[in-house]
N, C-alpha and C. Protein backbone atom coordinates (compact mmCIF):
# COMPACT_ATOMS: atom_id res chain seq x y z
N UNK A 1 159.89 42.88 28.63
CA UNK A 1 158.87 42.84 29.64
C UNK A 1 157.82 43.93 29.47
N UNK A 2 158.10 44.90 28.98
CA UNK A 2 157.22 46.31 28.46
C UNK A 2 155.73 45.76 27.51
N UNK A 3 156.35 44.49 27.35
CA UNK A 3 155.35 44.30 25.98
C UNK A 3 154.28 43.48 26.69
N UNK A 4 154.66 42.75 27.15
CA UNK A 4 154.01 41.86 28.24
C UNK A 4 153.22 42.28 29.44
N UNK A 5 153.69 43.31 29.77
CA UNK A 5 152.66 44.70 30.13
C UNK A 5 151.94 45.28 29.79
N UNK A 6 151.86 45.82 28.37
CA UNK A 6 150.88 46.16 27.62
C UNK A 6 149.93 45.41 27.26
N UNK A 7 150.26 43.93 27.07
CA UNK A 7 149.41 43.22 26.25
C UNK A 7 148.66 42.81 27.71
N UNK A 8 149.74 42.81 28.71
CA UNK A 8 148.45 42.35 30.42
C UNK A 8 147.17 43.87 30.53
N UNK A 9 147.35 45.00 30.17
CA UNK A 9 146.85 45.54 30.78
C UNK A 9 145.55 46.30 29.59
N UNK A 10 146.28 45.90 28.26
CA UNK A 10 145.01 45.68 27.27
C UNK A 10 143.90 44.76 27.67
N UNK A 11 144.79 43.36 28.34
CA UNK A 11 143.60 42.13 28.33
C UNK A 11 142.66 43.09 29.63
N UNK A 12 143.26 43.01 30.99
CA UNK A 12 142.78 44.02 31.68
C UNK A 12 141.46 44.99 31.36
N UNK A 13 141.98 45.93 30.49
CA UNK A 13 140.78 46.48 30.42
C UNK A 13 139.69 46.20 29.17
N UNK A 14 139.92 45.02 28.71
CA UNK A 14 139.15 44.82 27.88
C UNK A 14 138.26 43.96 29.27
N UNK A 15 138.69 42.74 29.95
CA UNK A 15 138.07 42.15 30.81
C UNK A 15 137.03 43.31 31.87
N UNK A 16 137.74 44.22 31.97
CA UNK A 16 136.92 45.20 32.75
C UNK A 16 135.70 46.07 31.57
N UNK A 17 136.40 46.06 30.76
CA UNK A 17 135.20 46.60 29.68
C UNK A 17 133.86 45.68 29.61
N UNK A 18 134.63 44.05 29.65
CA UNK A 18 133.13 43.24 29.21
C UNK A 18 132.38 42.90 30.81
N UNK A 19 132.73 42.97 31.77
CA UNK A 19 132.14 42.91 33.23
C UNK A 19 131.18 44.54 33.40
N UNK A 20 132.17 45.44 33.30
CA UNK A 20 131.39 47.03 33.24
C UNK A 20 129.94 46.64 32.02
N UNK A 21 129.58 46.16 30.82
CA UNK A 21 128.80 45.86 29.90
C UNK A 21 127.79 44.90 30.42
N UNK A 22 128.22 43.79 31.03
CA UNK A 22 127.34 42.98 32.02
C UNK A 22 126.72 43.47 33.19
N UNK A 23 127.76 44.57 33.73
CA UNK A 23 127.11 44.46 34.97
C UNK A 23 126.02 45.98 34.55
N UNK A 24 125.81 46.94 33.24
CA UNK A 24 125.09 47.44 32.76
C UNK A 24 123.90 46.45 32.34
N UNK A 25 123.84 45.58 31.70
CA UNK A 25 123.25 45.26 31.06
C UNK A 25 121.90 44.41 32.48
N UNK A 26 122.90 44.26 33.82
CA UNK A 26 122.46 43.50 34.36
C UNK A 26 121.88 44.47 35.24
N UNK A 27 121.98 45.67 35.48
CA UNK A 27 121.03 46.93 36.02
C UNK A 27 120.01 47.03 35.46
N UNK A 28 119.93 47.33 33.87
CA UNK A 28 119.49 47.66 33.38
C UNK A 28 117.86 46.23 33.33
N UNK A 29 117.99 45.29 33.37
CA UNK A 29 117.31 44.24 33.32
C UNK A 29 116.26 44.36 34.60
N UNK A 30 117.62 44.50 35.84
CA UNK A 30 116.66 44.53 36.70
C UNK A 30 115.58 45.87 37.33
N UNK A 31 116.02 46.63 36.76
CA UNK A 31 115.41 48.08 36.69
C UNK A 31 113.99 47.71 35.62
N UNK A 32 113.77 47.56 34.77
CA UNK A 32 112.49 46.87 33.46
C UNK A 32 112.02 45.90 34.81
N UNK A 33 112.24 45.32 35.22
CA UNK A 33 111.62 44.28 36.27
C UNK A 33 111.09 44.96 37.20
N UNK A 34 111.32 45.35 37.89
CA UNK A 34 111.40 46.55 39.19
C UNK A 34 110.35 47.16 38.49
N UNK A 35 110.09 48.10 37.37
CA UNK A 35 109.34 49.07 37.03
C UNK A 35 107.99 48.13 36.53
N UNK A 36 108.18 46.95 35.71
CA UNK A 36 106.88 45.86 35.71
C UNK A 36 106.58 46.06 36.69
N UNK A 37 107.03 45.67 37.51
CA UNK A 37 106.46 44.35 39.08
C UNK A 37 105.48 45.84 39.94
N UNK A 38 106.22 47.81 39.96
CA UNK A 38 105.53 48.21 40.34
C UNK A 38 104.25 48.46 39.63
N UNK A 39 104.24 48.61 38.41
CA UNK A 39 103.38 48.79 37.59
C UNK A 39 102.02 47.70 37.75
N UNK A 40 102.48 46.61 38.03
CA UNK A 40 101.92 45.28 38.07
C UNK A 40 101.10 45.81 39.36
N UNK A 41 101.48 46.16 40.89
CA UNK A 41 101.37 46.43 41.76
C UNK A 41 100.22 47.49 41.79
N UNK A 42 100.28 48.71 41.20
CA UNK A 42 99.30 49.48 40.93
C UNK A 42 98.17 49.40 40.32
N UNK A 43 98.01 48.00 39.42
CA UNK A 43 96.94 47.59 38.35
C UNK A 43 96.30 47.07 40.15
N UNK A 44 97.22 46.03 40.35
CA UNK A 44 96.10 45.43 41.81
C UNK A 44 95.75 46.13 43.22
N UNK A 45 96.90 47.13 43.43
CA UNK A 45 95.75 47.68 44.30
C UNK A 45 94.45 48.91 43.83
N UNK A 46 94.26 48.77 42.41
CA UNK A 46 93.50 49.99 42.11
C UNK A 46 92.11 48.44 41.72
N UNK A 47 92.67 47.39 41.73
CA UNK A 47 91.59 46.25 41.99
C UNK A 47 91.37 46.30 42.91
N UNK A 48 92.07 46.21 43.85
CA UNK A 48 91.93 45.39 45.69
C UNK A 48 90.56 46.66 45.85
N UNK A 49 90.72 47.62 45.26
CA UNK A 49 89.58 49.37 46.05
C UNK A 49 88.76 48.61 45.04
N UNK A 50 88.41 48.51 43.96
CA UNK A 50 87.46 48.10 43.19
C UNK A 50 86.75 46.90 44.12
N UNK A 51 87.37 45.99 44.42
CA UNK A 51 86.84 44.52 44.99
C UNK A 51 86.28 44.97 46.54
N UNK A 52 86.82 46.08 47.02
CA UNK A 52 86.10 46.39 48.68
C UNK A 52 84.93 47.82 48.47
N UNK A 53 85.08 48.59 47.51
CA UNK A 53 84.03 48.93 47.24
C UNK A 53 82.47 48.07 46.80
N UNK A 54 82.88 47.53 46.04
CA UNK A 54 82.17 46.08 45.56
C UNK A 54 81.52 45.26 46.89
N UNK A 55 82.47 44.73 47.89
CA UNK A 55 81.90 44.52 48.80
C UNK A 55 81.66 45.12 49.78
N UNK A 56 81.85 46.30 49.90
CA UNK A 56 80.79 47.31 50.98
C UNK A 56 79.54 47.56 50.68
N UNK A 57 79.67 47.84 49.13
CA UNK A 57 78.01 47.93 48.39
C UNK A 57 76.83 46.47 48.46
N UNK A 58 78.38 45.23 48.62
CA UNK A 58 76.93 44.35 48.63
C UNK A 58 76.13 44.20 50.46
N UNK A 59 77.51 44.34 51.51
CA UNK A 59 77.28 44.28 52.74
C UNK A 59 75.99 44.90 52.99
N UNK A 60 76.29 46.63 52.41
CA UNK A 60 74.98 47.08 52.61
C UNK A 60 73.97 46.65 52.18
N UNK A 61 73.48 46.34 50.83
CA UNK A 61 72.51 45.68 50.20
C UNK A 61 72.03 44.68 51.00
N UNK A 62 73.03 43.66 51.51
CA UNK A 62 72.55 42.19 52.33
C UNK A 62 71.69 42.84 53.50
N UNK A 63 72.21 44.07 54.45
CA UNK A 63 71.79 44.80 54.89
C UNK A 63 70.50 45.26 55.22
N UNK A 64 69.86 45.54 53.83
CA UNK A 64 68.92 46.13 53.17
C UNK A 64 67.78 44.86 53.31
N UNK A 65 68.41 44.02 52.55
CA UNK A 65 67.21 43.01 52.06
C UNK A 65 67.12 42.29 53.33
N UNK A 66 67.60 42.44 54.44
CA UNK A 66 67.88 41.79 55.83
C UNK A 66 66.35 42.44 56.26
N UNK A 67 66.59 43.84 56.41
CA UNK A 67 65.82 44.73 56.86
C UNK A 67 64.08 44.69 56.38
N UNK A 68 63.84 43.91 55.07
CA UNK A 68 62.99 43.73 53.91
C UNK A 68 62.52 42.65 54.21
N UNK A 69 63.11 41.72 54.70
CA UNK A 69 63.02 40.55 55.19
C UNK A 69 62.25 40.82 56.23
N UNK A 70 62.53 41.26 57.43
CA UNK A 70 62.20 41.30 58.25
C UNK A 70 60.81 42.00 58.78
N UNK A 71 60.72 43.44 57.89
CA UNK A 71 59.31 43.84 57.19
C UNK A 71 58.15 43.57 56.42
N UNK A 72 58.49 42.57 56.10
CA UNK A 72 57.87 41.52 54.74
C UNK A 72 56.72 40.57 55.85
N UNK A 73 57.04 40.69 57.06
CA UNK A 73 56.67 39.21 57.91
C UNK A 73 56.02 40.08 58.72
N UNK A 74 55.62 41.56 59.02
CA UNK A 74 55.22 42.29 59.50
C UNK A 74 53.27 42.84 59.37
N UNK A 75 52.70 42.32 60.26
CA UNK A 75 50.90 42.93 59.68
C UNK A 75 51.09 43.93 58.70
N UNK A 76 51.86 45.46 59.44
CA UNK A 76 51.97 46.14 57.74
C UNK A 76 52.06 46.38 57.06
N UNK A 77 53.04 45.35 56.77
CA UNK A 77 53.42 44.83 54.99
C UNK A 77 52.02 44.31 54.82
N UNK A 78 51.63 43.10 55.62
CA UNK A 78 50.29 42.68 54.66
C UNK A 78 49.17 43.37 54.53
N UNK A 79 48.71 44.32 55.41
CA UNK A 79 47.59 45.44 55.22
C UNK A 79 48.13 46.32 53.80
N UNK A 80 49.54 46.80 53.65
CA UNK A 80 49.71 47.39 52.66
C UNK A 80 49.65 46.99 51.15
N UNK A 81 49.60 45.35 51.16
CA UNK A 81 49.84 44.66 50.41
C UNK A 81 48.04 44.70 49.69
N UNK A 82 47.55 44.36 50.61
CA UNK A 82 46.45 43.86 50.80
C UNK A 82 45.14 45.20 50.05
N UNK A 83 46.08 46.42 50.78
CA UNK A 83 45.08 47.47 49.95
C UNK A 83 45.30 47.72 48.66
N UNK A 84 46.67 47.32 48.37
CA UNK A 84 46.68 47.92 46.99
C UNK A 84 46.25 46.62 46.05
N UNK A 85 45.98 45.76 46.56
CA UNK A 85 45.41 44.81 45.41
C UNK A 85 43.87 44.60 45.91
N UNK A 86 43.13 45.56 46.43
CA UNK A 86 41.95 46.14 46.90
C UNK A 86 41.11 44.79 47.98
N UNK A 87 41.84 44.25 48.29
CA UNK A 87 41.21 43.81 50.01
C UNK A 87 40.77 44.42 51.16
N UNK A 88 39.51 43.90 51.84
CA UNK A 88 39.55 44.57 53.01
C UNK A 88 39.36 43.69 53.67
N UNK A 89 39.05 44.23 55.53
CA UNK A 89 38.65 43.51 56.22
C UNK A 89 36.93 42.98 55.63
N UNK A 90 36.86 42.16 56.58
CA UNK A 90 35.50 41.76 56.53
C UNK A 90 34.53 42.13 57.22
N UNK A 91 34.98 43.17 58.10
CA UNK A 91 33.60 44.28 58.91
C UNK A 91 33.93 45.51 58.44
N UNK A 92 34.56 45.73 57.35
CA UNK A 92 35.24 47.19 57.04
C UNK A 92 34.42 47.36 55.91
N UNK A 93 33.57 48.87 56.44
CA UNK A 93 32.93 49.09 55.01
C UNK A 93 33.66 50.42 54.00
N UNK A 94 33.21 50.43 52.90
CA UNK A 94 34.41 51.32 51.95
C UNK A 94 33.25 52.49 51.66
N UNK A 95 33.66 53.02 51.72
CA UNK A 95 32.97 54.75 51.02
C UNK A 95 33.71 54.90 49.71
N UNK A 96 32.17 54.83 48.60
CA UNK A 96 33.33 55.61 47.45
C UNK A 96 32.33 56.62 47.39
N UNK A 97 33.18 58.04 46.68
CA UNK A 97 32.70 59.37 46.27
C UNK A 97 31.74 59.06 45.31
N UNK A 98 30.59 60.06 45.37
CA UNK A 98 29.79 60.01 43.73
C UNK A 98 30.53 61.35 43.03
N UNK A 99 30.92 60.70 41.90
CA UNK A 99 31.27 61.97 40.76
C UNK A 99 30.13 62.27 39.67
């Protein structure tokens, strides 16, 4: 019966040897996963700040050209417009300097 003991408790720890190897192997797997998936995680939220910077800059801009818009439709946009491509009124007389 001694022998039959030995040979149970060889199988034993060989069975515990190859479960201990699996259940390494099976840490180890999910740890490489775990460390992707955060890694993965940090690529997108250092996007997500890229993509809301991005759209704060255009908000403002829309902002902007809102504001441009709205100046554009204004008499002194067109008086300003108007002088620099040398218009005047039509009772407005111009003084130029003699050099």
């Amino acid at each position: 019966m001694s022998t039959k003991r030995r040979g149970a408790n060889k199988s034993n720890k060989a069975g515990i040897f190859g479960i201990s190897v699996v259940v390494i192997l099976l840490a180890f797997f999910l740890y490489t996963q775990i460390d992707s998936r955060g890694t993965e995680l940090e690529k997108l939220r250092q996007q997500e700040a890229a993509l809301q910077s991005k759209y704060d800059d255009e908000i403002s801009r829309a902002k902007e050209l809102e504001e441009k818009r709205i100046y554009v439709k204004t008499k002194r946009y067109v008086e300003e417009v108007a002088k620099q491509l040398g218009l005047v009124y039509p009772d407005e007389i111009i003084y130029k300097p003699k050099n």
